[in-house]
N, C-alpha and C. Protein backbone atom coordinates (compact mmCIF):
# COMPACT_ATOMS: atom_id res chain seq x y z
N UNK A 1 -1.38 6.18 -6.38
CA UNK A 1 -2.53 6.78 -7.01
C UNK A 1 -3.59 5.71 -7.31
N UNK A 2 -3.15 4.44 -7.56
CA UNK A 2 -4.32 3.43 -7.79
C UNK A 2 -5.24 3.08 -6.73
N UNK A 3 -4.19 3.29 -5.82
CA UNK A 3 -4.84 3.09 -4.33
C UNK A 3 -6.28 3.90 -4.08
N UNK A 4 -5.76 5.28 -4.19
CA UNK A 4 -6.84 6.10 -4.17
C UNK A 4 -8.06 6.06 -4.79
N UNK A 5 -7.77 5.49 -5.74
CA UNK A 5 -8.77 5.57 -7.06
C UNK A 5 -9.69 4.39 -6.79
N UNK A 6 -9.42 3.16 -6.38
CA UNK A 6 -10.30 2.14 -5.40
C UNK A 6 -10.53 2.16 -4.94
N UNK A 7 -10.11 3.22 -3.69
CA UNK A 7 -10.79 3.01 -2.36
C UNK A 7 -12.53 4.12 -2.75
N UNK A 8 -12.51 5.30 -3.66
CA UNK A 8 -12.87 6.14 -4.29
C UNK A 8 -14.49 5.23 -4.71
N UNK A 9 -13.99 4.07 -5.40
CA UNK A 9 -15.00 3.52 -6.21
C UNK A 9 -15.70 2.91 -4.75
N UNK A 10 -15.03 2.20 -3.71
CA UNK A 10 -15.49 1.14 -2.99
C UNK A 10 -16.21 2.41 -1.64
N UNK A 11 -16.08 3.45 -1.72
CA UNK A 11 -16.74 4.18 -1.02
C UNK A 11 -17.99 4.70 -1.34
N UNK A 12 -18.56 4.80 -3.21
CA UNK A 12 -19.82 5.21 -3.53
C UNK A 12 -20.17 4.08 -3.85
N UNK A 13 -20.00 2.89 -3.94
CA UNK A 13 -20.77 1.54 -4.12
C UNK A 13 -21.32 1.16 -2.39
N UNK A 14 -20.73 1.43 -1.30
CA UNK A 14 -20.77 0.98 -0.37
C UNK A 14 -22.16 2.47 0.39
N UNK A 15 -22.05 4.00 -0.28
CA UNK A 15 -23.32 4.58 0.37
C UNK A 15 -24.21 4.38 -0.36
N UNK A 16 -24.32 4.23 -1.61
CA UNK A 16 -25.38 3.75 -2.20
C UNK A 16 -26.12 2.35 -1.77
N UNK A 17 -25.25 1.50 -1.84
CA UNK A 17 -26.08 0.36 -0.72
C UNK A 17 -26.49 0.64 0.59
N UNK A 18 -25.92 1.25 1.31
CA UNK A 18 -26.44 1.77 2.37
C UNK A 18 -27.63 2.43 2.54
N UNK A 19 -27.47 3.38 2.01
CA UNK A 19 -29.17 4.30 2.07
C UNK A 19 -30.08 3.76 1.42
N UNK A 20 -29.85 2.76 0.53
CA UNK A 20 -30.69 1.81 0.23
C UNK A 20 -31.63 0.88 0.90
N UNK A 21 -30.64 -0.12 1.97
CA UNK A 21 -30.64 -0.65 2.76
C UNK A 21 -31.63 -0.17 4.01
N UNK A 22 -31.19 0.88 4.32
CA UNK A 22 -31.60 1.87 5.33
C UNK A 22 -33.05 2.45 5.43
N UNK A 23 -33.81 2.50 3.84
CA UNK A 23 -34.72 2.82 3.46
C UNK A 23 -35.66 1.86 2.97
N UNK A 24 -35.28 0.63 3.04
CA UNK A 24 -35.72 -0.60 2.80
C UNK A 24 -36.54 -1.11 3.78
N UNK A 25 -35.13 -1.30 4.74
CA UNK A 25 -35.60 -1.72 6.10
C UNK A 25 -36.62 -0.52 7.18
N UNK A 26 -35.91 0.19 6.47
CA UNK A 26 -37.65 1.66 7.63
C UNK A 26 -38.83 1.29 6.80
N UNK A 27 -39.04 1.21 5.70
CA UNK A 27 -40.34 1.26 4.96
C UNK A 27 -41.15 0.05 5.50
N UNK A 28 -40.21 -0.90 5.63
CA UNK A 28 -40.82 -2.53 5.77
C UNK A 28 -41.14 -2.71 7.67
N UNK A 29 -40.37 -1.59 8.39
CA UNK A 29 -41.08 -1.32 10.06
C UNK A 29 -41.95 -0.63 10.24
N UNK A 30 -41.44 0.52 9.14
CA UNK A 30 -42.97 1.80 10.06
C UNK A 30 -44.29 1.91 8.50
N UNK A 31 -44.05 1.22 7.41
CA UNK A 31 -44.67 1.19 6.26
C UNK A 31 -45.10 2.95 5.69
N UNK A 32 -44.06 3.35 5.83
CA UNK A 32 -44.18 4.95 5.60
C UNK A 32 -43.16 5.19 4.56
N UNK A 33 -43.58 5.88 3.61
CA UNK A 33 -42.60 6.20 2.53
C UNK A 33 -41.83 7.26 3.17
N UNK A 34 -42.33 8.43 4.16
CA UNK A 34 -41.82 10.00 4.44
C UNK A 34 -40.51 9.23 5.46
N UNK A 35 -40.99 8.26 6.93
CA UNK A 35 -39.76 7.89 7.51
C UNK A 35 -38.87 7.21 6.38
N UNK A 36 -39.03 6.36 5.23
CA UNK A 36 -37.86 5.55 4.63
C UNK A 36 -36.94 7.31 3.96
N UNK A 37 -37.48 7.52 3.35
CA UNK A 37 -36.62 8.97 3.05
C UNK A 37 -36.17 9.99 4.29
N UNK A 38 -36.64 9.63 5.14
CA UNK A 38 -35.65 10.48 6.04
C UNK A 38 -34.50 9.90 6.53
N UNK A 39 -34.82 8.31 6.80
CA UNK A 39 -33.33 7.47 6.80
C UNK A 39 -32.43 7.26 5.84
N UNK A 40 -33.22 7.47 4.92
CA UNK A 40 -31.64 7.51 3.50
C UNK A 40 -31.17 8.78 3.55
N UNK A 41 -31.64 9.94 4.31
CA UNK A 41 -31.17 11.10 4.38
C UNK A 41 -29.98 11.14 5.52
N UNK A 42 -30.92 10.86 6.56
CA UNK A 42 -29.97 10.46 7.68
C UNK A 42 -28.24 9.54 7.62
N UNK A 43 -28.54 8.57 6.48
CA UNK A 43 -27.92 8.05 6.49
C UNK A 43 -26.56 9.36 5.66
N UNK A 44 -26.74 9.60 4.73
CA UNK A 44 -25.32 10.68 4.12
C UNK A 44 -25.15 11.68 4.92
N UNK A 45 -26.34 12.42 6.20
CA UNK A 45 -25.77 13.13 6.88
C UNK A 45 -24.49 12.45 7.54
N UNK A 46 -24.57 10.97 8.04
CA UNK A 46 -23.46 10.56 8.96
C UNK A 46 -22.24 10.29 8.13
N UNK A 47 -22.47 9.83 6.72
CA UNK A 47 -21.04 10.22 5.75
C UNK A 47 -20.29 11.40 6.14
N UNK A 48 -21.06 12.85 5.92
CA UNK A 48 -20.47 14.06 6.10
C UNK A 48 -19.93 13.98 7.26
N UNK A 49 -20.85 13.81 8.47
CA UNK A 49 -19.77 13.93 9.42
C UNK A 49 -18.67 12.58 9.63
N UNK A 50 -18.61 12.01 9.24
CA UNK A 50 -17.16 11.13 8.91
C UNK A 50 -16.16 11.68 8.40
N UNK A 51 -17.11 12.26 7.35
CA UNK A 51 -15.82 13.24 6.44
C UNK A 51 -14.86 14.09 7.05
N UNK A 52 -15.67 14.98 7.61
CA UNK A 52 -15.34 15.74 8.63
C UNK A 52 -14.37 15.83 9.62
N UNK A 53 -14.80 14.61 10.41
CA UNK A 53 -13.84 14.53 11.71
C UNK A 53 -13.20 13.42 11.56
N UNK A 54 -13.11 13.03 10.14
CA UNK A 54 -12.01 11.76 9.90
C UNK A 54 -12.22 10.97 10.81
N UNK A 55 -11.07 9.90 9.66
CA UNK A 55 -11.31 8.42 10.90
C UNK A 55 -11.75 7.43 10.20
N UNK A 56 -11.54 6.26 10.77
CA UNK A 56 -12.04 5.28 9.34
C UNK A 56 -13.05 4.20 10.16
């Protein structure tokens, strides 16, 4: 059960940096606020489908 419970934490520390990241780096290529929010969007769509079809 501890197991779970870390991997838990190290999975919402790790999309939150991500779509972060993701929206950082679009803003600072295309200098558009609308593309940086569609890549932090983009980015949790591809969580879900991870979720989904499993797999690590």
């Amino acid at each position: 059960m501890r197991h779970l419970v870390y991997k838990e934490s190290v999975v919402k520390s790790g999309i939150g940096f991500g779509s972060a990241l993701a929206m950082v780096i679009s803003f600072s290529v295309n200098q558009s606020i609308v593309w940086a929010m569609v890549h932090g969007v983009l980015g949790w769509i591809y969580v879900v489908y991870r979720a989904v079809v499993g797999g690590y």
